[in-house]
PDB file of N, CA and C in Angstrom:
ATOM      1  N   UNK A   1       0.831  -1.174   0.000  1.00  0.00           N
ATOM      2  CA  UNK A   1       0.000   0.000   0.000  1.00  0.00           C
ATOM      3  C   UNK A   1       0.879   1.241   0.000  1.00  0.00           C
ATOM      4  N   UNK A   2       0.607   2.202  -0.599  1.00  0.00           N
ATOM      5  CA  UNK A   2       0.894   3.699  -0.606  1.00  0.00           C
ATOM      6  C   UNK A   2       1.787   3.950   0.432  1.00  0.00           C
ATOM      7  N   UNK A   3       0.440   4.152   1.303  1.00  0.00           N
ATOM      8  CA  UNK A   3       0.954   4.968   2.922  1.00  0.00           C
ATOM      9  C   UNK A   3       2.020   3.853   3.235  1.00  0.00           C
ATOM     10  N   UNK A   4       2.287   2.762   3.280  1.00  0.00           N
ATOM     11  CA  UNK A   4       3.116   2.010   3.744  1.00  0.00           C
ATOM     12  C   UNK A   4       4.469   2.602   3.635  1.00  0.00           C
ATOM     13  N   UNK A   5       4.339   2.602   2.375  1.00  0.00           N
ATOM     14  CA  UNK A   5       5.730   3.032   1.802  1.00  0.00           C
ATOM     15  C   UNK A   5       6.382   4.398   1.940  1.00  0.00           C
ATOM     16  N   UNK A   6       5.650   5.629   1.777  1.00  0.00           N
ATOM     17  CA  UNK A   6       5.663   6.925   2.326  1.00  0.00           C
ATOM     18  C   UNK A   6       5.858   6.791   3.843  1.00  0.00           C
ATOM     19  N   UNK A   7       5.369   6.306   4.594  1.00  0.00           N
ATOM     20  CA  UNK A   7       5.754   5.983   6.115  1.00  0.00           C
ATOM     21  C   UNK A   7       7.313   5.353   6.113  1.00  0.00           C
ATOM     22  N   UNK A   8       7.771   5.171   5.258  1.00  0.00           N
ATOM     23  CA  UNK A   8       9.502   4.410   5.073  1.00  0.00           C
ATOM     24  C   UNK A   8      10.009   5.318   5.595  1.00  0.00           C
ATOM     25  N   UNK A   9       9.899   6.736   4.490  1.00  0.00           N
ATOM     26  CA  UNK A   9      10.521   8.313   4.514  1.00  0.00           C
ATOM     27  C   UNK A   9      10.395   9.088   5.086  1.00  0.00           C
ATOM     28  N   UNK A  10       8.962   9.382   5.014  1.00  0.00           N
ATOM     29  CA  UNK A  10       8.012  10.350   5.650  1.00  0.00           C
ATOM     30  C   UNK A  10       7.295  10.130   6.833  1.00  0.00           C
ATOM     31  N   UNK A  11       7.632   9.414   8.321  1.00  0.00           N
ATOM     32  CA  UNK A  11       6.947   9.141   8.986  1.00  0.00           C
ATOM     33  C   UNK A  11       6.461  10.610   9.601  1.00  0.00           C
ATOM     34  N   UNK A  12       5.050  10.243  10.461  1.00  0.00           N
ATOM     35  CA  UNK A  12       3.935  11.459  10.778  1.00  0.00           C
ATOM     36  C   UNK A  12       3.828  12.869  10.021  1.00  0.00           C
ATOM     37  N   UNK A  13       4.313  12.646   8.505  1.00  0.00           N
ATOM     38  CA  UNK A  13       4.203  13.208   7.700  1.00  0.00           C
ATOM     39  C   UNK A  13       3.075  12.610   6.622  1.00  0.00           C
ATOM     40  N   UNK A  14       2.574  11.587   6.839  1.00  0.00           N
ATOM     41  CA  UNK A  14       1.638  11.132   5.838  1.00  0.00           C
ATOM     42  C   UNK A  14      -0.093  11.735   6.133  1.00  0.00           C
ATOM     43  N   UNK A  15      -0.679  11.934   5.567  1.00  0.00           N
ATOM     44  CA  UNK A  15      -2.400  12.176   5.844  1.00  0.00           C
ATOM     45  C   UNK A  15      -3.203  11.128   5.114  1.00  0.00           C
ATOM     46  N   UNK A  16      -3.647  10.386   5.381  1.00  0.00           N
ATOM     47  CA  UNK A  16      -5.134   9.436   4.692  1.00  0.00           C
ATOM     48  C   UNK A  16      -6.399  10.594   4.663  1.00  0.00           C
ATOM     49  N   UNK A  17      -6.762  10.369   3.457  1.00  0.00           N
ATOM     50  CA  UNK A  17      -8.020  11.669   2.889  1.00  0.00           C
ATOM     51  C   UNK A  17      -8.879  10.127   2.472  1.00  0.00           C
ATOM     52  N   UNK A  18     -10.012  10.894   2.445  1.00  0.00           N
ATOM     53  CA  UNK A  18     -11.195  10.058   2.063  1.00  0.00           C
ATOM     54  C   UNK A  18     -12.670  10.948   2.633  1.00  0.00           C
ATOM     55  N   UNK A  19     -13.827  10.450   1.845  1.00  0.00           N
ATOM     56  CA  UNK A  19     -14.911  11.032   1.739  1.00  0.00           C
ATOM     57  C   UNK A  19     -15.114  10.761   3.864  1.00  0.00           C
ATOM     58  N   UNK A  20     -14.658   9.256   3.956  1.00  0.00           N
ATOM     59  CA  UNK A  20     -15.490   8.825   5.150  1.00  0.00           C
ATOM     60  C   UNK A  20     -15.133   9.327   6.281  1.00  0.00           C
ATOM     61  N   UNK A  21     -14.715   9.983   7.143  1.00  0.00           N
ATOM     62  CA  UNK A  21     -13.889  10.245   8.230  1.00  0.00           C
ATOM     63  C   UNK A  21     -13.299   9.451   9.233  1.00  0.00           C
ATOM     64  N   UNK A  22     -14.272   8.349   9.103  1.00  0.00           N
ATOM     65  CA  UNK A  22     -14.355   7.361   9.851  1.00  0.00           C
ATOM     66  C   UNK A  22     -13.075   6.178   9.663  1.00  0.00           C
ATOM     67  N   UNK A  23     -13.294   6.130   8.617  1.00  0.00           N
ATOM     68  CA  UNK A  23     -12.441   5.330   7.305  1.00  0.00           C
ATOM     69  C   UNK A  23     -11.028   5.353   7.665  1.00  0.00           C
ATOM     70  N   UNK A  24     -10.847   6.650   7.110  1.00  0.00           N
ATOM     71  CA  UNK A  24      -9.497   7.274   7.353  1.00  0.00           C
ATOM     72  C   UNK A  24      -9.218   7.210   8.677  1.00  0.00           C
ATOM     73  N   UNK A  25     -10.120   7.399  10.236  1.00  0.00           N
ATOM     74  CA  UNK A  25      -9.182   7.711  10.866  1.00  0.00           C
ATOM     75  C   UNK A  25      -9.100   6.073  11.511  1.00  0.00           C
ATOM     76  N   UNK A  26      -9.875   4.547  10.990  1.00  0.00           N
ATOM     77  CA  UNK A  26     -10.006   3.838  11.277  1.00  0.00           C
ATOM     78  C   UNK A  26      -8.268   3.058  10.465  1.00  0.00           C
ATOM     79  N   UNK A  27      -8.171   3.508   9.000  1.00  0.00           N
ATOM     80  CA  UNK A  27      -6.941   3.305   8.766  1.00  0.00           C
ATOM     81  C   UNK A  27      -5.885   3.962   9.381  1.00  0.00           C
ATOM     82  N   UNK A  28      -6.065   4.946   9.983  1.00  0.00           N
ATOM     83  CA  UNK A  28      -4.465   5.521  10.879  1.00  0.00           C
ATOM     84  C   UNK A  28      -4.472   4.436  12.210  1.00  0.00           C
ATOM     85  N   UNK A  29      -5.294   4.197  12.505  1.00  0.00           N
ATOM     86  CA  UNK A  29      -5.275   2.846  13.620  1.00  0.00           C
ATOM     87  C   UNK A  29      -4.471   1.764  13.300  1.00  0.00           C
ATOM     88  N   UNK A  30      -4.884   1.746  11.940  1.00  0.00           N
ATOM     89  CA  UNK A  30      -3.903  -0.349  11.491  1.00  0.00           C
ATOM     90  C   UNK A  30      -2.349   0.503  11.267  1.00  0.00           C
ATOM     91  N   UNK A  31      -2.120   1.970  11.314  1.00  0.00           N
ATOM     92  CA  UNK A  31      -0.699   2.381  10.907  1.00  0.00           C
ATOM     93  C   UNK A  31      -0.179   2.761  12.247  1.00  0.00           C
ATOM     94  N   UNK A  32      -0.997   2.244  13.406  1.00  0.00           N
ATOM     95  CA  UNK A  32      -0.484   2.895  14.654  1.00  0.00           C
ATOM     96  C   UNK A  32      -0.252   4.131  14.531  1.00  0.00           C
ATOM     97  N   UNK A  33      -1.035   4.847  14.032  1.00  0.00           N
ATOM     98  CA  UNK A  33      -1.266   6.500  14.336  1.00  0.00           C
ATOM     99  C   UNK A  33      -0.167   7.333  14.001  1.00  0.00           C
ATOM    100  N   UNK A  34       0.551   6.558  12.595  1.00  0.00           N
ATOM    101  CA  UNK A  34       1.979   6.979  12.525  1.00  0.00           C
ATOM    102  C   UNK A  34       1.322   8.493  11.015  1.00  0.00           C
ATOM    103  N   UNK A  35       0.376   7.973  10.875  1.00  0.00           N
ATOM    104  CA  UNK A  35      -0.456   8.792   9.389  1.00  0.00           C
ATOM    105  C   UNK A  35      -1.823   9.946  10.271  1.00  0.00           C
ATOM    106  N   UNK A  36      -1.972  10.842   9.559  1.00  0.00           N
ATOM    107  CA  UNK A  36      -2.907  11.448  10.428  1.00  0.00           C
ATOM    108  C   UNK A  36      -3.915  11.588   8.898  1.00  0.00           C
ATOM    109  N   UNK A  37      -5.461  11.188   9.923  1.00  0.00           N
ATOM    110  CA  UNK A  37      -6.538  11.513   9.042  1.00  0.00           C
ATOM    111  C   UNK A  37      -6.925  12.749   8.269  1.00  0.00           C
ATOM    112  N   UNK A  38      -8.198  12.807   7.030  1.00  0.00           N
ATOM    113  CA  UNK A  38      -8.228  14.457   6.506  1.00  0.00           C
ATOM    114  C   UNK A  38      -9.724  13.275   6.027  1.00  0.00           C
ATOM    115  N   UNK A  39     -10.446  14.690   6.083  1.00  0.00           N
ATOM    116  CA  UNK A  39     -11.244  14.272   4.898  1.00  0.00           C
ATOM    117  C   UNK A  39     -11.893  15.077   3.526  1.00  0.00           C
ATOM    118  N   UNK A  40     -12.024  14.547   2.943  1.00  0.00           N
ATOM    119  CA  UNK A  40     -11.761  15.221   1.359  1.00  0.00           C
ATOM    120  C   UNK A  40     -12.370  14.763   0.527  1.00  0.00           C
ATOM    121  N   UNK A  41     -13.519  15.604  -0.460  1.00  0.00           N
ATOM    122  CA  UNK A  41     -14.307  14.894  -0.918  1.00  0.00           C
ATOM    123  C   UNK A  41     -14.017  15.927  -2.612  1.00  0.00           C
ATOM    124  N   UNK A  42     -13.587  15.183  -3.097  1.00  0.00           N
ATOM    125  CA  UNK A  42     -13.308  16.119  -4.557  1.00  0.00           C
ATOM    126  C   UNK A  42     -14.953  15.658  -5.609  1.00  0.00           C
ATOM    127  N   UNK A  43     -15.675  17.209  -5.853  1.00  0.00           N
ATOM    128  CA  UNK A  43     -16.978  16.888  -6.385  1.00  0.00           C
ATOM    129  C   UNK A  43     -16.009  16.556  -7.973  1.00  0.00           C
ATOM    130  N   UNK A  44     -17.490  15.415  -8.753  1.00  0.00           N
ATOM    131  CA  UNK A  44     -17.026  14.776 -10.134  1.00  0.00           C
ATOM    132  C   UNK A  44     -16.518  15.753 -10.770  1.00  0.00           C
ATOM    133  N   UNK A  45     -16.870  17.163 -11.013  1.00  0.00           N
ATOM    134  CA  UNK A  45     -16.978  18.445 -12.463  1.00  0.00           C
ATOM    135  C   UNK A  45     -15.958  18.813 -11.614  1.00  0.00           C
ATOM    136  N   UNK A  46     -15.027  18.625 -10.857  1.00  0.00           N
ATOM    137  CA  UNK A  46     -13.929  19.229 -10.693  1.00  0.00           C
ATOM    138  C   UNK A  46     -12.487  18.858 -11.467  1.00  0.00           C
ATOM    139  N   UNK A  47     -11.823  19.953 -11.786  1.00  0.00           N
ATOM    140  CA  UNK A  47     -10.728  19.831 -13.181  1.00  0.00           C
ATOM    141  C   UNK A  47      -9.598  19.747 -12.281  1.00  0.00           C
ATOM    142  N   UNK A  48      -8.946  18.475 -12.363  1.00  0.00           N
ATOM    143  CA  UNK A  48      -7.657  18.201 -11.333  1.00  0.00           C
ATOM    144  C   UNK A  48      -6.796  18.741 -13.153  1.00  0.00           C
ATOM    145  N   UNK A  49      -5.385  19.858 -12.010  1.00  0.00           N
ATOM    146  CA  UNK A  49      -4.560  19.789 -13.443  1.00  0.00           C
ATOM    147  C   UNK A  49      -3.251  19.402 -12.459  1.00  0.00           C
ATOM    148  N   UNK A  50      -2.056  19.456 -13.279  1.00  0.00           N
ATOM    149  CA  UNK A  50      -1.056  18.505 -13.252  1.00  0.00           C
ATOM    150  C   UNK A  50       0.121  19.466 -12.548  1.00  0.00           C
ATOM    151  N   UNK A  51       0.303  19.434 -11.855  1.00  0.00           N
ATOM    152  CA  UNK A  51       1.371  20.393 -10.787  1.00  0.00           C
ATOM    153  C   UNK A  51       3.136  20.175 -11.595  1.00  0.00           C
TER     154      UNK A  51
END
């Protein structure tokens, strides 16, 4: 998984986003609280551009 790997480098530097809040802060639990939750809900008609 993602966060796994970013937690290599970046420990308590990672955030889990997701619509659920719950979700996310239920996955910072299985990471031992090393990731901190967000939640984030990007609507469909929104134009992601490329940084």
């Amino acid at each position: 998984m993602g966060a796994k790997l970013l937690l290599q480098d970046y420990p308590n530097k990672v955030w889990i986003a997701g619509r659920d809040m719950q979700k996310a802060e239920q996955f910072c639990i299985q990471l031992n609280h090393l990731v901190s939750p967000m939640q984030l809900d990007v609507p469909v008609n929104t134009i992601l551009c490329e940084l």
